[in-house]
PDB file of N, CA and C in Angstrom:
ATOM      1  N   UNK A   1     -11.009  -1.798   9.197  1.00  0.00           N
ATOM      2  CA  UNK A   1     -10.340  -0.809   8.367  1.00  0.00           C
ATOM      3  C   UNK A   1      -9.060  -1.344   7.749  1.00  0.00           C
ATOM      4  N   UNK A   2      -8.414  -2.515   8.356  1.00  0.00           N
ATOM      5  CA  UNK A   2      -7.265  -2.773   8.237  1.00  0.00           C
ATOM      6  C   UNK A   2      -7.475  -3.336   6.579  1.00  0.00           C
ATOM      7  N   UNK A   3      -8.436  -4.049   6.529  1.00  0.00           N
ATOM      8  CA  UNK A   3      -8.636  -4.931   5.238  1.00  0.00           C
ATOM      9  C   UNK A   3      -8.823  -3.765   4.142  1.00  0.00           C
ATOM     10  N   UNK A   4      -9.895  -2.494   4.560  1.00  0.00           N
ATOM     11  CA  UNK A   4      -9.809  -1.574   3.385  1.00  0.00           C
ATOM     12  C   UNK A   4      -8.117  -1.242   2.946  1.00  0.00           C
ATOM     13  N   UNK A   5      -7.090  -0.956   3.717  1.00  0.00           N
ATOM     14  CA  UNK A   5      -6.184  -0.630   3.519  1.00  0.00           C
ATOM     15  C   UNK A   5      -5.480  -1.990   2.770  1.00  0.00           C
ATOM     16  N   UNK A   6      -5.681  -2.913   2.790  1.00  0.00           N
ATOM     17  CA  UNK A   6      -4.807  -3.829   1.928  1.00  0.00           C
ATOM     18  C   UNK A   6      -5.976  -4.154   0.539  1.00  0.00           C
ATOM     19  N   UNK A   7      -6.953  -3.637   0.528  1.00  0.00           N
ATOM     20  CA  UNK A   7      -7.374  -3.804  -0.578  1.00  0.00           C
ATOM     21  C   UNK A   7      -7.053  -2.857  -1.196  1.00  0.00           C
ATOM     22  N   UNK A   8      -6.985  -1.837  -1.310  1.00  0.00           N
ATOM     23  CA  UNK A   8      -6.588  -0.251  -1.868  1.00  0.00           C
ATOM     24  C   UNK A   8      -5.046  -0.656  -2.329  1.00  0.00           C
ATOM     25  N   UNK A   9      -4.236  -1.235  -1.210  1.00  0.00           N
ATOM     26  CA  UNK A   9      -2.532  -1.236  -1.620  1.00  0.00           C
ATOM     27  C   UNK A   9      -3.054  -2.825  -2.707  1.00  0.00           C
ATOM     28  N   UNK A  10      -4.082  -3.370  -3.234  1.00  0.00           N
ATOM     29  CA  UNK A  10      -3.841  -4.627  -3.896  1.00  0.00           C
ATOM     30  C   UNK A  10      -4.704  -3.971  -5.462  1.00  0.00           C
ATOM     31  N   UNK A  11      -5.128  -3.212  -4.906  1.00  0.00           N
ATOM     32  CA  UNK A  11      -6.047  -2.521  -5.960  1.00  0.00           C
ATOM     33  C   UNK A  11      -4.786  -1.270  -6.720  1.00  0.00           C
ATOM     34  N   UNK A  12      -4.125  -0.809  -5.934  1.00  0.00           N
ATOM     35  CA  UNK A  12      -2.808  -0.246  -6.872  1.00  0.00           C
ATOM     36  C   UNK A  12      -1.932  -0.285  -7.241  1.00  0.00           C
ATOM     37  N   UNK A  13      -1.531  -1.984  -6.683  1.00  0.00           N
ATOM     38  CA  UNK A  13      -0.707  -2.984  -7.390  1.00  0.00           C
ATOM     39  C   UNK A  13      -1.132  -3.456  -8.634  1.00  0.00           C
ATOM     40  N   UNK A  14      -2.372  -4.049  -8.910  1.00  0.00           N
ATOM     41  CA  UNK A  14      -2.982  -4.067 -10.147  1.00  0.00           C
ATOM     42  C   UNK A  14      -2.853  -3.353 -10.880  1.00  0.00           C
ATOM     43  N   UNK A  15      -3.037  -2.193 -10.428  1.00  0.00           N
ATOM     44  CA  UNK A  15      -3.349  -1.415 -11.631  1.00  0.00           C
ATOM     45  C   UNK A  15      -1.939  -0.977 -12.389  1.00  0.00           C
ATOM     46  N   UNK A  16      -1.149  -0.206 -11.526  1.00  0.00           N
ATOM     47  CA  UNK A  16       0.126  -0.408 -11.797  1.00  0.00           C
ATOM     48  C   UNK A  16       0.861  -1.253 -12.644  1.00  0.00           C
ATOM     49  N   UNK A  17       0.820  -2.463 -12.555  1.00  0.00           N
ATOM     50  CA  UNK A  17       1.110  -3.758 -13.438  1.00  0.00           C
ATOM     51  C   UNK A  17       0.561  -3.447 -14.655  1.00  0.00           C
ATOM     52  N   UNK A  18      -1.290  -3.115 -15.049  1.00  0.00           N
ATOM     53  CA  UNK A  18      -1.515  -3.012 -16.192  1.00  0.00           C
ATOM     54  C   UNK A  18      -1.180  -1.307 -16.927  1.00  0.00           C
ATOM     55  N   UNK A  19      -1.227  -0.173 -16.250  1.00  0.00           N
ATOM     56  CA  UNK A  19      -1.290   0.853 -16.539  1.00  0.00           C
ATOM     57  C   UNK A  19       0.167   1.058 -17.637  1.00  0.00           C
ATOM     58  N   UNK A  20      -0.049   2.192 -18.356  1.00  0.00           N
ATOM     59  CA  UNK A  20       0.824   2.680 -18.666  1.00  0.00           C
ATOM     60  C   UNK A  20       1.497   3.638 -18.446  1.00  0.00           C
ATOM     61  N   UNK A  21       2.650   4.579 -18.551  1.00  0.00           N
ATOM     62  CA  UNK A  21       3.471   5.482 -18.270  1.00  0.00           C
ATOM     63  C   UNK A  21       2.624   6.748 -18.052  1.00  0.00           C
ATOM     64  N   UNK A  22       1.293   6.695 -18.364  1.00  0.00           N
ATOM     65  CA  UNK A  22       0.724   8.176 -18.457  1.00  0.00           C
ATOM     66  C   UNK A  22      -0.491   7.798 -17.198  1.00  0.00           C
ATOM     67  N   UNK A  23      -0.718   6.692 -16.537  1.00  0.00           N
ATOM     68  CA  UNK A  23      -1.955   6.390 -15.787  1.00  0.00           C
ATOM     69  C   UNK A  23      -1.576   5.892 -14.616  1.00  0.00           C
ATOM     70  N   UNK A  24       0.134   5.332 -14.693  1.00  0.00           N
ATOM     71  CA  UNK A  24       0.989   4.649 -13.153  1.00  0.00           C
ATOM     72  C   UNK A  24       0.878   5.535 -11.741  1.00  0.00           C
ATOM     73  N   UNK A  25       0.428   5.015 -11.306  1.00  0.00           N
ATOM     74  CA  UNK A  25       0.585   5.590  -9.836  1.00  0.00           C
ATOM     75  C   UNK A  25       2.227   5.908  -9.499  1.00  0.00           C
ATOM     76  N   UNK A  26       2.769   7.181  -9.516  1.00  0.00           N
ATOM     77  CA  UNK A  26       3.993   7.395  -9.185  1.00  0.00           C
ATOM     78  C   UNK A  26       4.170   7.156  -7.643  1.00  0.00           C
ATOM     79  N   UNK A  27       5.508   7.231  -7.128  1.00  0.00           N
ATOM     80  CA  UNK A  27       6.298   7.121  -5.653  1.00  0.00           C
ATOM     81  C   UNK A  27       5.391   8.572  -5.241  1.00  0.00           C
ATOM     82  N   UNK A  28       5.888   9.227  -5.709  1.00  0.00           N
ATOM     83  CA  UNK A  28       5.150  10.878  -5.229  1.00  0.00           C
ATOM     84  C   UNK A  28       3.530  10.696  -4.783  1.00  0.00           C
ATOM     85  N   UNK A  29       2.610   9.575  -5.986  1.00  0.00           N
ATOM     86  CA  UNK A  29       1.752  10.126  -5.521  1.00  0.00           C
ATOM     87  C   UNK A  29       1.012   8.733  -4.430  1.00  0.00           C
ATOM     88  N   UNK A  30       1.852   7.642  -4.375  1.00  0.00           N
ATOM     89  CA  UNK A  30       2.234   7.035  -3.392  1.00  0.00           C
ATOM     90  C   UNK A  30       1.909   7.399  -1.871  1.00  0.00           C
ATOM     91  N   UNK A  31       3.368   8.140  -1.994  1.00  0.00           N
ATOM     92  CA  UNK A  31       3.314   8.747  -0.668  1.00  0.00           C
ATOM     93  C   UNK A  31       2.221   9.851  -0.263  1.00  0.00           C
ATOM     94  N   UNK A  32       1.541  10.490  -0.882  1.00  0.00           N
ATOM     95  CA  UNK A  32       0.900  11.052  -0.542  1.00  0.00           C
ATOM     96  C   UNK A  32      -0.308  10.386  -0.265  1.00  0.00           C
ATOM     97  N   UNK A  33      -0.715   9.038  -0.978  1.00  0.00           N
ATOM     98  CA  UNK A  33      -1.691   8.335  -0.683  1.00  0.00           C
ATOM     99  C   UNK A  33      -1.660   7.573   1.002  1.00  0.00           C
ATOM    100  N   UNK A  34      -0.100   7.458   1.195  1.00  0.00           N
ATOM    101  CA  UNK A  34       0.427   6.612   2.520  1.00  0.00           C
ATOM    102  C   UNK A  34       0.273   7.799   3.560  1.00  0.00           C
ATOM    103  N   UNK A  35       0.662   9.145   3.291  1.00  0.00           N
ATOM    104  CA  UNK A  35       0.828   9.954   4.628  1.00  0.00           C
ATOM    105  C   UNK A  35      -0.731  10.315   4.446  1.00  0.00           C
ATOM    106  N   UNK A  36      -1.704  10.048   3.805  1.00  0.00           N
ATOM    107  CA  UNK A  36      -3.109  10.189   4.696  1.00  0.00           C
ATOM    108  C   UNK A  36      -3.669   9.281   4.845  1.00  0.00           C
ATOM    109  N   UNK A  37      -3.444   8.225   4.669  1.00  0.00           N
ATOM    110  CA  UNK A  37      -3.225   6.951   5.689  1.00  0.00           C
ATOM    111  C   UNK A  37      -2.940   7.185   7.097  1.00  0.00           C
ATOM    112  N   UNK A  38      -1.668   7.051   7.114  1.00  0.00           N
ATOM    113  CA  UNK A  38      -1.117   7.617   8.740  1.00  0.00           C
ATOM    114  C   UNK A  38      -1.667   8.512   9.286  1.00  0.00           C
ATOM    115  N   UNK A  39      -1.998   9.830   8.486  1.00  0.00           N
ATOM    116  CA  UNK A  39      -3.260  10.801   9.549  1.00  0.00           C
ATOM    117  C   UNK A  39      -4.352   9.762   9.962  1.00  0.00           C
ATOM    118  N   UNK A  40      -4.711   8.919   9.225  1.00  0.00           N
ATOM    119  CA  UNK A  40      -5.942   8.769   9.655  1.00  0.00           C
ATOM    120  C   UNK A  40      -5.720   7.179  10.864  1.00  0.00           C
ATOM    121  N   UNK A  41      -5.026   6.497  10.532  1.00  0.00           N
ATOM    122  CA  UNK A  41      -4.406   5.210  11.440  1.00  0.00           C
ATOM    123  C   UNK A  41      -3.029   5.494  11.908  1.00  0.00           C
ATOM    124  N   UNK A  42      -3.098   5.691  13.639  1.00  0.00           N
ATOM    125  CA  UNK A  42      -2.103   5.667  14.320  1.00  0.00           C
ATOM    126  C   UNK A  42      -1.037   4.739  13.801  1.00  0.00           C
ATOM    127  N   UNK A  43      -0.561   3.651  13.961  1.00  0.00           N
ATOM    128  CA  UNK A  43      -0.143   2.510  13.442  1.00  0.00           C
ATOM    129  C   UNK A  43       0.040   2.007  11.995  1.00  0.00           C
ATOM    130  N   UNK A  44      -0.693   2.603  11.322  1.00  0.00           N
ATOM    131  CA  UNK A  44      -0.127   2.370   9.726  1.00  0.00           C
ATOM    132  C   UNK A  44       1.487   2.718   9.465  1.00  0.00           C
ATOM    133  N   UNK A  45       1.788   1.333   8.677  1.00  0.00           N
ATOM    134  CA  UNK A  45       3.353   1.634   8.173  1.00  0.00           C
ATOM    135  C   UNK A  45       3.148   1.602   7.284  1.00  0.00           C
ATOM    136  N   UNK A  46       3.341   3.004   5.964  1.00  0.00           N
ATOM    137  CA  UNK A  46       3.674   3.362   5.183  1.00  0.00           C
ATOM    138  C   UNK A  46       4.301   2.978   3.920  1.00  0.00           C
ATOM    139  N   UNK A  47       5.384   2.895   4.822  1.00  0.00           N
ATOM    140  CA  UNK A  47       7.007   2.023   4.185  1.00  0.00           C
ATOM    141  C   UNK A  47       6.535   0.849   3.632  1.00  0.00           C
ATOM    142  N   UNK A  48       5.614  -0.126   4.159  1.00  0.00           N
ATOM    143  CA  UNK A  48       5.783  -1.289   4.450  1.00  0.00           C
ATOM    144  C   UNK A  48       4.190  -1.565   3.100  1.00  0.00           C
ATOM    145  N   UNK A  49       3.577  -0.310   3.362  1.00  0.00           N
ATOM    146  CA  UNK A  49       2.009  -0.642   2.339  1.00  0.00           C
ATOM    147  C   UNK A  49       1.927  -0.265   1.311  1.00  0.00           C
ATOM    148  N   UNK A  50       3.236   0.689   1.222  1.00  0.00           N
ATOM    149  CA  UNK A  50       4.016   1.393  -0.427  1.00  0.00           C
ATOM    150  C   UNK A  50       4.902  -0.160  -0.955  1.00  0.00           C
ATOM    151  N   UNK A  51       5.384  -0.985  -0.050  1.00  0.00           N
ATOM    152  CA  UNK A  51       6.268  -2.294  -0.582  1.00  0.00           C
ATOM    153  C   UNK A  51       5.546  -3.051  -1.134  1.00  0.00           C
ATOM    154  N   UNK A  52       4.434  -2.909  -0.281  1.00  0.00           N
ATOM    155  CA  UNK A  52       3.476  -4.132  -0.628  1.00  0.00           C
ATOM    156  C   UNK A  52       2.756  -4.114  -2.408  1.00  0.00           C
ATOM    157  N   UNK A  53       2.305  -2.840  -2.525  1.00  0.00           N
ATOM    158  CA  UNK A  53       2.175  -1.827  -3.772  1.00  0.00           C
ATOM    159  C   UNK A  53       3.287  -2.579  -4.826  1.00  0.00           C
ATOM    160  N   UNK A  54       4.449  -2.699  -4.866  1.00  0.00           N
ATOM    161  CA  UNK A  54       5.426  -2.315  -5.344  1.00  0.00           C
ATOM    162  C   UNK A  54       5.954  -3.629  -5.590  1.00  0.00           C
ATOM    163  N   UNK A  55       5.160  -4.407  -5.056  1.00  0.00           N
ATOM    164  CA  UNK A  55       6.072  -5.881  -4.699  1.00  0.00           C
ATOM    165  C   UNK A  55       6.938  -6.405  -3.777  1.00  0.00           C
ATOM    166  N   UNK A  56       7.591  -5.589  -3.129  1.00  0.00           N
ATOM    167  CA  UNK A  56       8.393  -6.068  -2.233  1.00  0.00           C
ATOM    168  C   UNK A  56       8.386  -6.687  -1.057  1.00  0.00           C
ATOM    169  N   UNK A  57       6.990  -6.373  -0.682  1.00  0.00           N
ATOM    170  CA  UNK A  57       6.498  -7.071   0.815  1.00  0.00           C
ATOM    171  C   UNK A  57       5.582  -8.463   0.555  1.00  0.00           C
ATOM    172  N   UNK A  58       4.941  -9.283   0.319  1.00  0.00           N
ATOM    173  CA  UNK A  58       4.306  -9.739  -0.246  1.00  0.00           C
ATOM    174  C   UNK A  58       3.352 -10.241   1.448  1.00  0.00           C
ATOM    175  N   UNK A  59       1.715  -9.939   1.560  1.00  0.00           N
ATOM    176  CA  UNK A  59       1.018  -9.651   2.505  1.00  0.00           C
ATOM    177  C   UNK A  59       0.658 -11.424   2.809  1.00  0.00           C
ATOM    178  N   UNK A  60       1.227 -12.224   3.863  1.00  0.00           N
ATOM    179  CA  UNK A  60       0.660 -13.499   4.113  1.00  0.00           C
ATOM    180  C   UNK A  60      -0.812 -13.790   4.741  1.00  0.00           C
ATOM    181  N   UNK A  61      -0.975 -14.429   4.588  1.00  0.00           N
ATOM    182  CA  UNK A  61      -2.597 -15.490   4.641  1.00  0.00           C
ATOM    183  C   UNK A  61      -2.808 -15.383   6.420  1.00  0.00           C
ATOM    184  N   UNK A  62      -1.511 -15.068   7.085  1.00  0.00           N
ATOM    185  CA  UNK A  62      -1.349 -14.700   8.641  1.00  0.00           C
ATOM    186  C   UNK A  62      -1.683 -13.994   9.270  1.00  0.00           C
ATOM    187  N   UNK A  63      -1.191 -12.875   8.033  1.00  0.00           N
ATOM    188  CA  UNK A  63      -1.061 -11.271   8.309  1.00  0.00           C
ATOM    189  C   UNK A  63      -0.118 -10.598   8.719  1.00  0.00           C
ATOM    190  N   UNK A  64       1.255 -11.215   8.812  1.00  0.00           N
ATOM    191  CA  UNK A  64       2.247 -11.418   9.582  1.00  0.00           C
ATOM    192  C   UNK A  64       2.645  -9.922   8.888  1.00  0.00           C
ATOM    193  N   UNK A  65       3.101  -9.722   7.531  1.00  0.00           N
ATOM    194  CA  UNK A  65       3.189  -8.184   6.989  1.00  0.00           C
ATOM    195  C   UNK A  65       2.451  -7.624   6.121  1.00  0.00           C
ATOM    196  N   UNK A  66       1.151  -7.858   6.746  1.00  0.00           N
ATOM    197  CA  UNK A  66       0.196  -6.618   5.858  1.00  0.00           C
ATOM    198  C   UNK A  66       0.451  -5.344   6.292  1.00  0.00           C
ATOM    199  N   UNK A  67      -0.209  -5.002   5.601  1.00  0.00           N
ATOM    200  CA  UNK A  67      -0.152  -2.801   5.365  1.00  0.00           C
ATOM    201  C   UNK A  67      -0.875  -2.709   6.469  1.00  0.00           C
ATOM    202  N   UNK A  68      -0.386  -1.515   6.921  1.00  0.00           N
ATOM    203  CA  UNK A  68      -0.908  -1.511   8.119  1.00  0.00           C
ATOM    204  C   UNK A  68      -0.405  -1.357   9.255  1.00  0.00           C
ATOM    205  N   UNK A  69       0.087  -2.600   9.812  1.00  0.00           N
ATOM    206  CA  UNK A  69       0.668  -3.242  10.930  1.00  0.00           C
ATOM    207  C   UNK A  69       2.155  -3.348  11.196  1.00  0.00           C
ATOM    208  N   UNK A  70       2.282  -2.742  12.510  1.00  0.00           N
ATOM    209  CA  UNK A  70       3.839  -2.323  12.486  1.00  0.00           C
ATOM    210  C   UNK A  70       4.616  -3.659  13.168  1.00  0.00           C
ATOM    211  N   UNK A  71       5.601  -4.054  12.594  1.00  0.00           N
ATOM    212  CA  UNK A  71       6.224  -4.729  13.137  1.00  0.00           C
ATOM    213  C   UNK A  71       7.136  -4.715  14.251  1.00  0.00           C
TER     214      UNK A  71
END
């Protein structure tokens, strides 16, 4: 399951990048994508699979901070 969840946060990074102002995945609807996440995976960090989304986390070849996985 872990991998569906970083394909979904790589699949709305993409899109994001190409979309425009009327098709962007907002923070709002973000989070709402992340808190049913967390209903559904004890252990999902949020914070961390919205960064990843967003750019800020960038997910290593390790796994060290993929979505998902709490540090």
């Amino acid at each position: 399951m872990k991998e569906d969840l970083v394909a979904l946060a790589d699949a709305l990074r993409i899109h994001n990048r190409t979309a425009d102002g009327r098709t962007e995945f907002t923070p709002d609807h973000l989070r709402v994508l992340a808190d049913f996440c967390a209903s559904q995976f004890p252990n999902f960090n949020w914070e961390r699979w919205i960064d990843h989304i967003v750019g800020v986390n960038k997910c290593s070849a390790e796994g060290a901070d993929t979505p998902g996985q709490q540090a």
